[in-house]
C-alpha atoms as a PDB file:
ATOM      1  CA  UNK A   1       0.000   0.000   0.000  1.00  0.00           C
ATOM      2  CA  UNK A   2       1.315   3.478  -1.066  1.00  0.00           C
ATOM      3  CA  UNK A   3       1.857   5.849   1.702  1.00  0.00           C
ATOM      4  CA  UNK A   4      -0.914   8.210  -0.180  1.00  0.00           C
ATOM      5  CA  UNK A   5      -3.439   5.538  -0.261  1.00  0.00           C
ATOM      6  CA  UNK A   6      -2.430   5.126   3.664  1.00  0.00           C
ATOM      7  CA  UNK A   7      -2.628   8.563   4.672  1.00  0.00           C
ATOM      8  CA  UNK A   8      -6.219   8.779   2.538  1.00  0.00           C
ATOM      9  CA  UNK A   9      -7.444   5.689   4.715  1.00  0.00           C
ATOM     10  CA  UNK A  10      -6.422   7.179   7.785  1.00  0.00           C
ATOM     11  CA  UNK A  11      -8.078  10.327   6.967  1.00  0.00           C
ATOM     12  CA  UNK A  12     -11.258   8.542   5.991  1.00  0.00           C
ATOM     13  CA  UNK A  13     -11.230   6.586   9.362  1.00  0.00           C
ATOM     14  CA  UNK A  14     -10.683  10.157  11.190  1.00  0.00           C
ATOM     15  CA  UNK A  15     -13.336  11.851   9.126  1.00  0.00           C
ATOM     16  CA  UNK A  16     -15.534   8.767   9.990  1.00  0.00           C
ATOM     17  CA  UNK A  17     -15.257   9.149  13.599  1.00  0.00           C
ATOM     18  CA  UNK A  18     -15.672  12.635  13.326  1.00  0.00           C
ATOM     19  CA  UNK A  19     -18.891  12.524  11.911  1.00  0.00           C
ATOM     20  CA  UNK A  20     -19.816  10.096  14.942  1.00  0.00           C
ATOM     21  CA  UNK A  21     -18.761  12.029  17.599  1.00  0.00           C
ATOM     22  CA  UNK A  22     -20.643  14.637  16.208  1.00  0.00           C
ATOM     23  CA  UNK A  23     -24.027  13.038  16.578  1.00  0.00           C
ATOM     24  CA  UNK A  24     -23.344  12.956  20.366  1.00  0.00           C
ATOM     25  CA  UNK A  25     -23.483  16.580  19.990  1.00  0.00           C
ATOM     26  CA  UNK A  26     -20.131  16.574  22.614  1.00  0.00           C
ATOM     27  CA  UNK A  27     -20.927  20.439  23.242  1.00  0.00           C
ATOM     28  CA  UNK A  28     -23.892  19.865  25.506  1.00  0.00           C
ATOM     29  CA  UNK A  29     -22.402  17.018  26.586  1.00  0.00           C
ATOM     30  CA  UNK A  30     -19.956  18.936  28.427  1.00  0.00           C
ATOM     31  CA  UNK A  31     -22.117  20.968  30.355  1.00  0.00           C
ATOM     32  CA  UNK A  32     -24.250  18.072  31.396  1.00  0.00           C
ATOM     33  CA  UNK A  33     -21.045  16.400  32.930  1.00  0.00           C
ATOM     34  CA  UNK A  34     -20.101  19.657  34.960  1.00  0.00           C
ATOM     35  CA  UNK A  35     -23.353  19.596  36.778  1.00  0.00           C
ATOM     36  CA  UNK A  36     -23.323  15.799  37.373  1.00  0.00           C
ATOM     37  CA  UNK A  37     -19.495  16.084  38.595  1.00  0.00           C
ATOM     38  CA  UNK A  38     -20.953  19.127  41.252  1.00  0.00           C
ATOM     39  CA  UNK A  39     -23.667  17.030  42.078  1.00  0.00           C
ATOM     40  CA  UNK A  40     -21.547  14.333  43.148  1.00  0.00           C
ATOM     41  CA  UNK A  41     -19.115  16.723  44.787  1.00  0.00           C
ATOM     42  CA  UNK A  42     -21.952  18.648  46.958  1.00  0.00           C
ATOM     43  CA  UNK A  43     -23.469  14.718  48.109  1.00  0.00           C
ATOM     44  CA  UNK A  44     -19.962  13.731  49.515  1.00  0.00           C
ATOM     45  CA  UNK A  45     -18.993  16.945  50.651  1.00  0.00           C
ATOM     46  CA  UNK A  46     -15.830  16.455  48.881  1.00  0.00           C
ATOM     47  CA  UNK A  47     -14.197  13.749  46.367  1.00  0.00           C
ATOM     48  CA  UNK A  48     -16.449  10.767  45.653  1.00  0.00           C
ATOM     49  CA  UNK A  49     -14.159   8.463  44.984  1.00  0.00           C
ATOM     50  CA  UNK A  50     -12.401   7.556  41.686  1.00  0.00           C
ATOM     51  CA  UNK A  51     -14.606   4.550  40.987  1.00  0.00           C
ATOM     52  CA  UNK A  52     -17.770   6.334  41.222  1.00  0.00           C
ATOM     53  CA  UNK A  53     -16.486   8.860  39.226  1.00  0.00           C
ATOM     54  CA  UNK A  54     -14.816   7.501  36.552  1.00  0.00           C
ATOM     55  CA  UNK A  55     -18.417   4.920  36.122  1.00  0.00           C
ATOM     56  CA  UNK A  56     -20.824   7.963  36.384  1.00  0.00           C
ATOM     57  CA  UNK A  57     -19.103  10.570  34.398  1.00  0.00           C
ATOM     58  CA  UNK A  58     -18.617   7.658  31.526  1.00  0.00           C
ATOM     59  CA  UNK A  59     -21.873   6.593  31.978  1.00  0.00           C
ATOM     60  CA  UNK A  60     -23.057  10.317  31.587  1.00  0.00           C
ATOM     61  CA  UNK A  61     -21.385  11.158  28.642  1.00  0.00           C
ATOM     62  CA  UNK A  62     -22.694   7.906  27.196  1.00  0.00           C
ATOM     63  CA  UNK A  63     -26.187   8.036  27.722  1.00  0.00           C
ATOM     64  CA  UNK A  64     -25.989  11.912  26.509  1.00  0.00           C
ATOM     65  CA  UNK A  65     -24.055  11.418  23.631  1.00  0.00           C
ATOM     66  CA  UNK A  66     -26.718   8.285  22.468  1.00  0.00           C
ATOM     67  CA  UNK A  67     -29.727  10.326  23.368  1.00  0.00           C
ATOM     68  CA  UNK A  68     -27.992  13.105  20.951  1.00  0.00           C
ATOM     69  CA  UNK A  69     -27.366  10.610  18.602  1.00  0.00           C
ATOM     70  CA  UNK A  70     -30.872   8.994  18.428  1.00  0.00           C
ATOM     71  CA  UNK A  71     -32.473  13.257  18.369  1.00  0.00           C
ATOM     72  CA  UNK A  72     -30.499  13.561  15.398  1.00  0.00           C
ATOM     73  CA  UNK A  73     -31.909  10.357  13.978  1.00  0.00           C
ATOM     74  CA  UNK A  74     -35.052  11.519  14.321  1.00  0.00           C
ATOM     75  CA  UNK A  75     -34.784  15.155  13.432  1.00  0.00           C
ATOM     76  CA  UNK A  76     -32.817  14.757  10.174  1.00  0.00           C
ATOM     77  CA  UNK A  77     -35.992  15.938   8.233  1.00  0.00           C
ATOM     78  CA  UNK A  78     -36.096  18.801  10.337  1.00  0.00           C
ATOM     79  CA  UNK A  79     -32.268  19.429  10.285  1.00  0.00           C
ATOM     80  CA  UNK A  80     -31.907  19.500   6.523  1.00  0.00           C
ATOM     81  CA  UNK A  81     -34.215  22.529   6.255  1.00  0.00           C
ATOM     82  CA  UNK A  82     -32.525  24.775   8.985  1.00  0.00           C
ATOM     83  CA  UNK A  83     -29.082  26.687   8.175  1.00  0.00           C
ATOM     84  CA  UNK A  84     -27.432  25.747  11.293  1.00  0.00           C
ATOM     85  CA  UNK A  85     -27.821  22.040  11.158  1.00  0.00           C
ATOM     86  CA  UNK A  86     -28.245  21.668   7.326  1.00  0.00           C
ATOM     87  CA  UNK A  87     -24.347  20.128   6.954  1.00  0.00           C
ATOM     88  CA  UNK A  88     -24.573  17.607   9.977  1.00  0.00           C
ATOM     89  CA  UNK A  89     -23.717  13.677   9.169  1.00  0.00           C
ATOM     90  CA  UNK A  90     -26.866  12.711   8.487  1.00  0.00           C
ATOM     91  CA  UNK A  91     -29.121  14.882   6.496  1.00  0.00           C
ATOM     92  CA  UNK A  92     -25.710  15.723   4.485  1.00  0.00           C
ATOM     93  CA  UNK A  93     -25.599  11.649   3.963  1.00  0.00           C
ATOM     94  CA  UNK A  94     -22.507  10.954   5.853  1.00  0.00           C
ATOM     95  CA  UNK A  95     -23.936   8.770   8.281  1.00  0.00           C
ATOM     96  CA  UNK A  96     -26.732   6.249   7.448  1.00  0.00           C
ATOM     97  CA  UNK A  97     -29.796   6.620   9.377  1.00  0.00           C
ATOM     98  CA  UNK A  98     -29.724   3.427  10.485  1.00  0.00           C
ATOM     99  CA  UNK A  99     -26.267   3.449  11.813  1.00  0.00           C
ATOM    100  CA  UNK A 100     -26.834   6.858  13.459  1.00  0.00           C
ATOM    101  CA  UNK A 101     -30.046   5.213  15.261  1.00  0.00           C
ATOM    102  CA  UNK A 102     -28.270   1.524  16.530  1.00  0.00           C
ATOM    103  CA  UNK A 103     -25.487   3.759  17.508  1.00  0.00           C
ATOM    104  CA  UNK A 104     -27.662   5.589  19.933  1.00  0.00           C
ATOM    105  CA  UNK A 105     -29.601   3.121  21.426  1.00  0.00           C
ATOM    106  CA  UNK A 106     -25.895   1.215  22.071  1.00  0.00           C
ATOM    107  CA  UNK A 107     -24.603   4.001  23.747  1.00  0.00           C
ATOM    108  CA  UNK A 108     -27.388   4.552  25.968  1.00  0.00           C
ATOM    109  CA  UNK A 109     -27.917   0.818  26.767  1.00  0.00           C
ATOM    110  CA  UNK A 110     -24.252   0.458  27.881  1.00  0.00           C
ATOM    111  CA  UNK A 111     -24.395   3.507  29.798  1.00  0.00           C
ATOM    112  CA  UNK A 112     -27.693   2.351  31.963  1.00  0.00           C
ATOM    113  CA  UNK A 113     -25.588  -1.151  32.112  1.00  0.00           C
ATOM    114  CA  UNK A 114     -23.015   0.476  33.077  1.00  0.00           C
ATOM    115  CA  UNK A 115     -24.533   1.995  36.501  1.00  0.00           C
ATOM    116  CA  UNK A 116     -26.442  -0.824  37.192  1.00  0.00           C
ATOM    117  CA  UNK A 117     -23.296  -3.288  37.608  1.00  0.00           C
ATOM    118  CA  UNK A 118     -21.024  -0.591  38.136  1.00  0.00           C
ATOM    119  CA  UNK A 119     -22.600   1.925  40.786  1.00  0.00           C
ATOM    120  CA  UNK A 120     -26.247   1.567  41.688  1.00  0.00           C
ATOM    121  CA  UNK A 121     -29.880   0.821  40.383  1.00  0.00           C
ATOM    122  CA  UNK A 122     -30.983   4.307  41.640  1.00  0.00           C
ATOM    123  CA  UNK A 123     -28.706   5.851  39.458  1.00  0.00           C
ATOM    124  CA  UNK A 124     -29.100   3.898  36.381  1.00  0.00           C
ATOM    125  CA  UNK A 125     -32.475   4.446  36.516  1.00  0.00           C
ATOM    126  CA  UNK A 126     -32.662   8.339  36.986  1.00  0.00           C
ATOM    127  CA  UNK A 127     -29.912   7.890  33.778  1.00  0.00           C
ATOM    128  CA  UNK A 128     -32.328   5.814  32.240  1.00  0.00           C
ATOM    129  CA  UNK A 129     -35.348   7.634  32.595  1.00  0.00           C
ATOM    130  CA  UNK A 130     -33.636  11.117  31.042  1.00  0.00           C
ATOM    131  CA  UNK A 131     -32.403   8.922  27.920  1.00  0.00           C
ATOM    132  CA  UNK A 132     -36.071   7.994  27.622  1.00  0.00           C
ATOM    133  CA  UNK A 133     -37.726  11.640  28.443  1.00  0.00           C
ATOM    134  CA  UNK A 134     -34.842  13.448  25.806  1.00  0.00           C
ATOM    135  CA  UNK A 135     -35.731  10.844  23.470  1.00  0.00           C
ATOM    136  CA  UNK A 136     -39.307   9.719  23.761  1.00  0.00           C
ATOM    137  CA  UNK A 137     -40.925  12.713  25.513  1.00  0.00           C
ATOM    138  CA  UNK A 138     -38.990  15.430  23.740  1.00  0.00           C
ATOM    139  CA  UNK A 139     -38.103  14.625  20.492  1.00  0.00           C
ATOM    140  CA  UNK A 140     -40.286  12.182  19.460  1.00  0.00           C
ATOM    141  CA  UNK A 141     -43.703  14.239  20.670  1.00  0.00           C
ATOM    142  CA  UNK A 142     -43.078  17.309  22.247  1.00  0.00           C
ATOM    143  CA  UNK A 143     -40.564  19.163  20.424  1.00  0.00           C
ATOM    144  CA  UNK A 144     -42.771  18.972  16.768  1.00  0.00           C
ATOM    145  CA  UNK A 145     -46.416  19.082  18.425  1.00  0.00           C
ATOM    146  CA  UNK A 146     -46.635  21.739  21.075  1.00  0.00           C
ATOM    147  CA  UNK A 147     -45.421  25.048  21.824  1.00  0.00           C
ATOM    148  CA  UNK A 148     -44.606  23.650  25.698  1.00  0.00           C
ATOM    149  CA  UNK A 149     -41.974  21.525  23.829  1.00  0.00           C
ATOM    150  CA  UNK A 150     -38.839  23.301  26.054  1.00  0.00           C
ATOM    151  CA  UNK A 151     -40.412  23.840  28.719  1.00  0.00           C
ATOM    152  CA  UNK A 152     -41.680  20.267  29.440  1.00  0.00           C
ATOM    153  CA  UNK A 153     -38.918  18.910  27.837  1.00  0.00           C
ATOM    154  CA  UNK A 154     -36.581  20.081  29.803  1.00  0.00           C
ATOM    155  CA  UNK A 155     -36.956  17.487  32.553  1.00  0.00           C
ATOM    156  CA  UNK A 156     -35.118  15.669  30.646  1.00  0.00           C
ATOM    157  CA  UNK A 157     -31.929  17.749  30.527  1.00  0.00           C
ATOM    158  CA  UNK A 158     -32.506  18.312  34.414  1.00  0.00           C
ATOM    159  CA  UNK A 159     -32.047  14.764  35.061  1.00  0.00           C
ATOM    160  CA  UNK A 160     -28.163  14.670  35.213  1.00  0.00           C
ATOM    161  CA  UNK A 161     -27.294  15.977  39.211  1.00  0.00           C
ATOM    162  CA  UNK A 162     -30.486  13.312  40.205  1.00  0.00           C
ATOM    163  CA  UNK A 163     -27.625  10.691  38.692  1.00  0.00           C
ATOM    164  CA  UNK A 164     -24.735  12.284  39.963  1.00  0.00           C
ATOM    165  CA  UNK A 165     -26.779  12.547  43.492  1.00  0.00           C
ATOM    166  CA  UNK A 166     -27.695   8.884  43.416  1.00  0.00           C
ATOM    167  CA  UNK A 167     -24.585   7.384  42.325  1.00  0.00           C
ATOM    168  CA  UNK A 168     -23.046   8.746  45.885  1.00  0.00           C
ATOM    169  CA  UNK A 169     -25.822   8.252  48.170  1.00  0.00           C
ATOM    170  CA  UNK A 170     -27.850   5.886  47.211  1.00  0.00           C
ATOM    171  CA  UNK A 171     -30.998   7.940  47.394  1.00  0.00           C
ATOM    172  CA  UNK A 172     -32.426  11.523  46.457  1.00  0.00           C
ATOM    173  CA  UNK A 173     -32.121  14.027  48.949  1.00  0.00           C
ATOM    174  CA  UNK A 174     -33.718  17.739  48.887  1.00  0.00           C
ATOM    175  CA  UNK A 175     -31.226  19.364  47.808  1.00  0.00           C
ATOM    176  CA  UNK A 176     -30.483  17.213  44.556  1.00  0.00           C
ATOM    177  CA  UNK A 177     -34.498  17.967  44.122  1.00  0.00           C
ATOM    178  CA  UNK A 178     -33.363  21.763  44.412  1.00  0.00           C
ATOM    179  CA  UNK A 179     -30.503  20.960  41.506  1.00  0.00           C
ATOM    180  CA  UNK A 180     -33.294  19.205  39.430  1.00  0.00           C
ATOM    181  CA  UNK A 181     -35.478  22.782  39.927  1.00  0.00           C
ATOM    182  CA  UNK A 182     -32.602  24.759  39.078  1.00  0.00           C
ATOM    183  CA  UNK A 183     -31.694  23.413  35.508  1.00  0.00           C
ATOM    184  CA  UNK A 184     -35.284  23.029  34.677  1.00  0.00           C
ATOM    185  CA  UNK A 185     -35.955  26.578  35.082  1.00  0.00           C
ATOM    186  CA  UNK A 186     -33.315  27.858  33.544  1.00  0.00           C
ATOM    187  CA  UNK A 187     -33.701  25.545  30.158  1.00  0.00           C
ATOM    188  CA  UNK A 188     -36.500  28.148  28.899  1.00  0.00           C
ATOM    189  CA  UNK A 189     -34.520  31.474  29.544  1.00  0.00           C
ATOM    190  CA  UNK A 190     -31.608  29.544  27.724  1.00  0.00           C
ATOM    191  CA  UNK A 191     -33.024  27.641  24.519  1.00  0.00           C
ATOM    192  CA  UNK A 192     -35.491  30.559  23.922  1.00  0.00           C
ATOM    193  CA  UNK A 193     -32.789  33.213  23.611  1.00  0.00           C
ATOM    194  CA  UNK A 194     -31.130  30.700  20.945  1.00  0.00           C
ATOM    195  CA  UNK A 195     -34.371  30.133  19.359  1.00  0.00           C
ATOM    196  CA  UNK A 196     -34.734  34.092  18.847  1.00  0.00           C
ATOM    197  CA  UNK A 197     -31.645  33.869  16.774  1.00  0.00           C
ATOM    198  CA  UNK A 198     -32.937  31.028  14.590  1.00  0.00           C
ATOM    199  CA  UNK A 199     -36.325  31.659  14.407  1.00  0.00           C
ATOM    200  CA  UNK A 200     -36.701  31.794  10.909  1.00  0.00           C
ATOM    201  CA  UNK A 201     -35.361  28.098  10.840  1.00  0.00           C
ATOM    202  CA  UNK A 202     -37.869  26.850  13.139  1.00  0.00           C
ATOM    203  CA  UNK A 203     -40.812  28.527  10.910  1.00  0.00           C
ATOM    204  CA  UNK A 204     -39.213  27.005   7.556  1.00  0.00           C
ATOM    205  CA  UNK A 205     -38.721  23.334   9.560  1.00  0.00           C
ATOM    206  CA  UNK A 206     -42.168  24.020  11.061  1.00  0.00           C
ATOM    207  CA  UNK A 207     -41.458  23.560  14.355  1.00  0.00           C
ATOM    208  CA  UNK A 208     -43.506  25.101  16.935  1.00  0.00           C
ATOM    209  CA  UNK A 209     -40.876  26.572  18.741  1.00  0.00           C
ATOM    210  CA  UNK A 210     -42.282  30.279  20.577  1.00  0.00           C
ATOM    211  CA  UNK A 211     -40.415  32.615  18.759  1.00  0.00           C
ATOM    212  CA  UNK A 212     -42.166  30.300  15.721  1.00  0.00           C
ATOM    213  CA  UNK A 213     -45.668  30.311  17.194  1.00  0.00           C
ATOM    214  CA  UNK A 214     -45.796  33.489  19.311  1.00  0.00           C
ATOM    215  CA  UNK A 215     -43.570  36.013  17.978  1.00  0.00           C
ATOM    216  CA  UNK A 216     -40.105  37.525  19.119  1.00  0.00           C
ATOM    217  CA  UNK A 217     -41.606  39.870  21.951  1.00  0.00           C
ATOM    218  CA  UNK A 218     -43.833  37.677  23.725  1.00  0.00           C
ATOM    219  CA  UNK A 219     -40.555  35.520  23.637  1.00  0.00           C
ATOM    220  CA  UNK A 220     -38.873  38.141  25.116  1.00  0.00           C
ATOM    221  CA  UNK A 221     -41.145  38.248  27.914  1.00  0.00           C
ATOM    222  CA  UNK A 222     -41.423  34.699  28.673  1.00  0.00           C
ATOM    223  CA  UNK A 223     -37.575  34.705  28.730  1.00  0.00           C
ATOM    224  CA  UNK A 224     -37.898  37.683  31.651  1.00  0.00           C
ATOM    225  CA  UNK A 225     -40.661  35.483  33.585  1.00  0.00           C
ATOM    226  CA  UNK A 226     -38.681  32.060  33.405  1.00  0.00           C
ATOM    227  CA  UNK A 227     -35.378  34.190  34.538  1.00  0.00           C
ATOM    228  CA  UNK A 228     -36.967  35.650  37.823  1.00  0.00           C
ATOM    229  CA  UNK A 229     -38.542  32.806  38.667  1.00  0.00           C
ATOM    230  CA  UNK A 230     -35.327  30.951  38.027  1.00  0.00           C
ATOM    231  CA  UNK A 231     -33.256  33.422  40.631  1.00  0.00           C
ATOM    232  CA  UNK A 232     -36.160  32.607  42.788  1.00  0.00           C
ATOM    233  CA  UNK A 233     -35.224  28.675  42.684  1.00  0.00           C
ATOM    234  CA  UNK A 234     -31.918  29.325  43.137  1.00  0.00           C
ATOM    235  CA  UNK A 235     -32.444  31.372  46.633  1.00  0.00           C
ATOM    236  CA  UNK A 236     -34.311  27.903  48.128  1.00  0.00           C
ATOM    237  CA  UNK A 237     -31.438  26.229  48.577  1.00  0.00           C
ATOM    238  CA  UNK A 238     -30.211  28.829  51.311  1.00  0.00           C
ATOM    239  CA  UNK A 239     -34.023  28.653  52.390  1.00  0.00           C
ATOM    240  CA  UNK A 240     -33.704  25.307  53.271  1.00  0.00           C
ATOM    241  CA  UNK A 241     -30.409  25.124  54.742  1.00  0.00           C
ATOM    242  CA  UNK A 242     -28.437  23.421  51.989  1.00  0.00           C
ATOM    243  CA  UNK A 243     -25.850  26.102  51.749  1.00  0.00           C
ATOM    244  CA  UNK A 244     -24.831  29.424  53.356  1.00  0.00           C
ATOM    245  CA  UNK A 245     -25.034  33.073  52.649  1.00  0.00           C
ATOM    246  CA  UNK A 246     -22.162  32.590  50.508  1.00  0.00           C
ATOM    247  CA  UNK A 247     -23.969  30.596  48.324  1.00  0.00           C
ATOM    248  CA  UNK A 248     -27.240  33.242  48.619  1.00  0.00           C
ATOM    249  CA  UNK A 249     -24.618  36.074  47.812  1.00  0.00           C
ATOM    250  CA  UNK A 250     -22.880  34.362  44.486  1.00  0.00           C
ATOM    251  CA  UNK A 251     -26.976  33.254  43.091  1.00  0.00           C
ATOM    252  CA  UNK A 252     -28.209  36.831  43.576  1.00  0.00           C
ATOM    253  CA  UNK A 253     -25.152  38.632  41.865  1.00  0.00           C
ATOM    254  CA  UNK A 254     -25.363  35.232  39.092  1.00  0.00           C
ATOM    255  CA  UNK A 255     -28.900  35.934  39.160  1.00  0.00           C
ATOM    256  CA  UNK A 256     -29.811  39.462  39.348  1.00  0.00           C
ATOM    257  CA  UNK A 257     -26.388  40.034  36.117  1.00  0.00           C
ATOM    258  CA  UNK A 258     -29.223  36.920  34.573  1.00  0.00           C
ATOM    259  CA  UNK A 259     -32.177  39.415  35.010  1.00  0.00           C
ATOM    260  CA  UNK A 260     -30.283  42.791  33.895  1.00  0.00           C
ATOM    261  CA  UNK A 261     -29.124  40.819  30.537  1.00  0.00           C
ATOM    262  CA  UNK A 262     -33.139  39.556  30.120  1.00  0.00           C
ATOM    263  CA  UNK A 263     -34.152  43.095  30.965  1.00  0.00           C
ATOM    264  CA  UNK A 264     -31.887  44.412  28.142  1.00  0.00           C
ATOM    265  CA  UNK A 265     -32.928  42.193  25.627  1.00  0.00           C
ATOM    266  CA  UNK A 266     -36.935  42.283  26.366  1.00  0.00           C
ATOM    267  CA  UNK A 267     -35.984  46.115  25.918  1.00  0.00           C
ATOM    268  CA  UNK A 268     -33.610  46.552  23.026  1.00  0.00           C
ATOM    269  CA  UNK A 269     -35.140  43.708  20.840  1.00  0.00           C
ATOM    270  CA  UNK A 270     -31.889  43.077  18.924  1.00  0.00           C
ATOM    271  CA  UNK A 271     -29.747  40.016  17.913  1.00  0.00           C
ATOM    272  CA  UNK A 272     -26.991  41.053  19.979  1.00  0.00           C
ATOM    273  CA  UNK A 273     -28.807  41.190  23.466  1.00  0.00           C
ATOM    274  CA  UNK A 274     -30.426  38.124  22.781  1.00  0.00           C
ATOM    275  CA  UNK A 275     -27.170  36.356  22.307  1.00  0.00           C
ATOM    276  CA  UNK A 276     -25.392  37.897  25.015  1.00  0.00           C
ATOM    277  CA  UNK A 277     -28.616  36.414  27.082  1.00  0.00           C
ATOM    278  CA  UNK A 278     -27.958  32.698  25.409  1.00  0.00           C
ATOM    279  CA  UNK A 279     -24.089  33.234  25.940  1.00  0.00           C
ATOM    280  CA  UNK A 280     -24.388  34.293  29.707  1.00  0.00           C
ATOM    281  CA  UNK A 281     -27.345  31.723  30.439  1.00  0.00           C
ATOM    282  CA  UNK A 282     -24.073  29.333  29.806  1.00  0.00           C
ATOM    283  CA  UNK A 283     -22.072  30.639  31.940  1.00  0.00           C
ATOM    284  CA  UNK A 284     -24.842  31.036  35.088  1.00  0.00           C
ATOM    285  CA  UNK A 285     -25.453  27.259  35.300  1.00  0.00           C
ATOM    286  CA  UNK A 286     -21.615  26.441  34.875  1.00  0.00           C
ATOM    287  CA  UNK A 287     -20.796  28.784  38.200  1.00  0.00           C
ATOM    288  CA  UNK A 288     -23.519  28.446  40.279  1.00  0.00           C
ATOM    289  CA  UNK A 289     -23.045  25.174  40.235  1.00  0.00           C
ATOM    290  CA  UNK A 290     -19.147  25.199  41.008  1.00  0.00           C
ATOM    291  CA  UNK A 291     -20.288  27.769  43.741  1.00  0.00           C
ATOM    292  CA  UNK A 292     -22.274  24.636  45.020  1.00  0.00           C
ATOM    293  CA  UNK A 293     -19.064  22.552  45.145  1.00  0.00           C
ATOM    294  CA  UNK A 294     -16.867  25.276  46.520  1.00  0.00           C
ATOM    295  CA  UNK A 295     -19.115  26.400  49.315  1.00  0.00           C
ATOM    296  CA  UNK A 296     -19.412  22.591  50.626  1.00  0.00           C
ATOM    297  CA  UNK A 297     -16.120  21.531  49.972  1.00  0.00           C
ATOM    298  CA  UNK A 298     -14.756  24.555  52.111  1.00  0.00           C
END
């Protein structure tokens, strides 16, 4: 074999993988690890372990990356007619539907395996049952049928610090409920400040998505609403004794920076403050949760 035909293969094999990796859609994936890791951080009031670690954060990224990879299965109609997803592997034919689907369901299989065996059944099924509300609940029904899509769906993405809870206690205490709240409010605020950006995709795909179904400004609004009541969530933690006043001090300035951006953006109605809203929502969740760890680690 020719050292061209070689270095073609290998970049084939790489472009392959690639592609696969993609459908796992690795950039969510990060953040969902983060606030499993701080889960499991805040329930042992310091390091876990390695073991249940190492088997939870794989597990994670697993059953993430096959949910991911089983949306995109689905959604391929919808992701050919929208700009921003028009080139992934599958509606650009990379990846055969097929594959893209088996792949999915194998990563999330091994993943709830994987918990089972390797940490506990509480876990793997709280891992289990946001594979099946991503997939099932979100995807498959809510995201194309009802404006709610987000906003019910977004148990699903709230399910990770239940798992990293369980895998270190066994069990599901208050304050891992209070972690559950927290991500679940905030998904609205979030995804809706992306959706403004993309709205015309939505419309084109037909997706019922509310800056699709009820305009930009009522958007807007809602976005304000689900960020107040999210700074509200965040305070109950200090309500109920989970953490101190440093914690109460860090989600009020997080928070109240949160509101000020949604403010600007319900006001100024352009591009820019809705992305800065989307941009910042990313780093809120990231940092209040490592305020978690700090503040009961110290």
């Amino acid at each position: 074999m020719s050292a061209g035909v070689a270095a073609l293969r290998r970049a084939q094999a790489t472009a392959v993988v690639s592609d696969y990796i993609a459908l796992t859609k690795p950039g969510i994936i990060f953040l969902l690890e983060l606030i499993t890791f701080a889960a499991m951080v805040v329930a042992a009031h310091g390091w876990p372990g390695f073991s249940v670690v190492f088997w939870t954060m794989t597990a994670g990224a697993l059953a993430s990356g096959g949910a991911g990879a089983v949306n995109c299965w689905y959604d391929r109609d919808i992701d050919a007619s929208m700009a921003r997803t028009r080139r992934r592997p599958l509606p650009d034919g990379r990846i055969a539907p097929a594959a893209a689907l088996w792949f999915g369901i194998l990563l999330g299989a091994v993943a709830v395996l994987e918990l089972a065996f390797m940490v506990n059944l509480l876990a793997a099924t709280m891992c289990l049952s946001g594979y099946l509300a991503y997939v099932l609940l979100y995807t498959m029904y809510l995201k194309r049928n009802t404006v709610q899509n987000i906003v019910v769906g977004g148990v699903a993405g709230a399910i990770p610090p239940l798992v990293g809870w369980a895998a270190v206690t066994g069990r599901l205490d208050l304050t891992a409920l209070f972690m559950f709240a927290l991500v679940f409010y905030w998904t609205p605020p979030h995804f809706w400040s992306l959706a403004l950006l993309v709205q015309s995709d939505y419309r084109r795909a037909d997706v019922p998505m509310l800056p699709a179904v009820a305009g930009a400004e009522e958007t807007r609004r809602q976005i304000l609403l689900w960020t107040v009541l999210l700074v509200a969530v965040s305070v109950l933690p200090f309500v109920a004794g989970s953490f101190g006043l440093v914690y109460l001090a860090a989600a009020l300035l997080l928070g109240g920076l949160f509101v000020v951006l949604a403010v600007r953006a319900s006001r100024l109605r352009t591009s820019r403050s809705a992305r800065q809203v989307f941009y910042y929502s990313l780093v809120y969740l990231a940092a209040i949760f490592v305020v978690m760890v700090v503040v009961s680690t110290a």
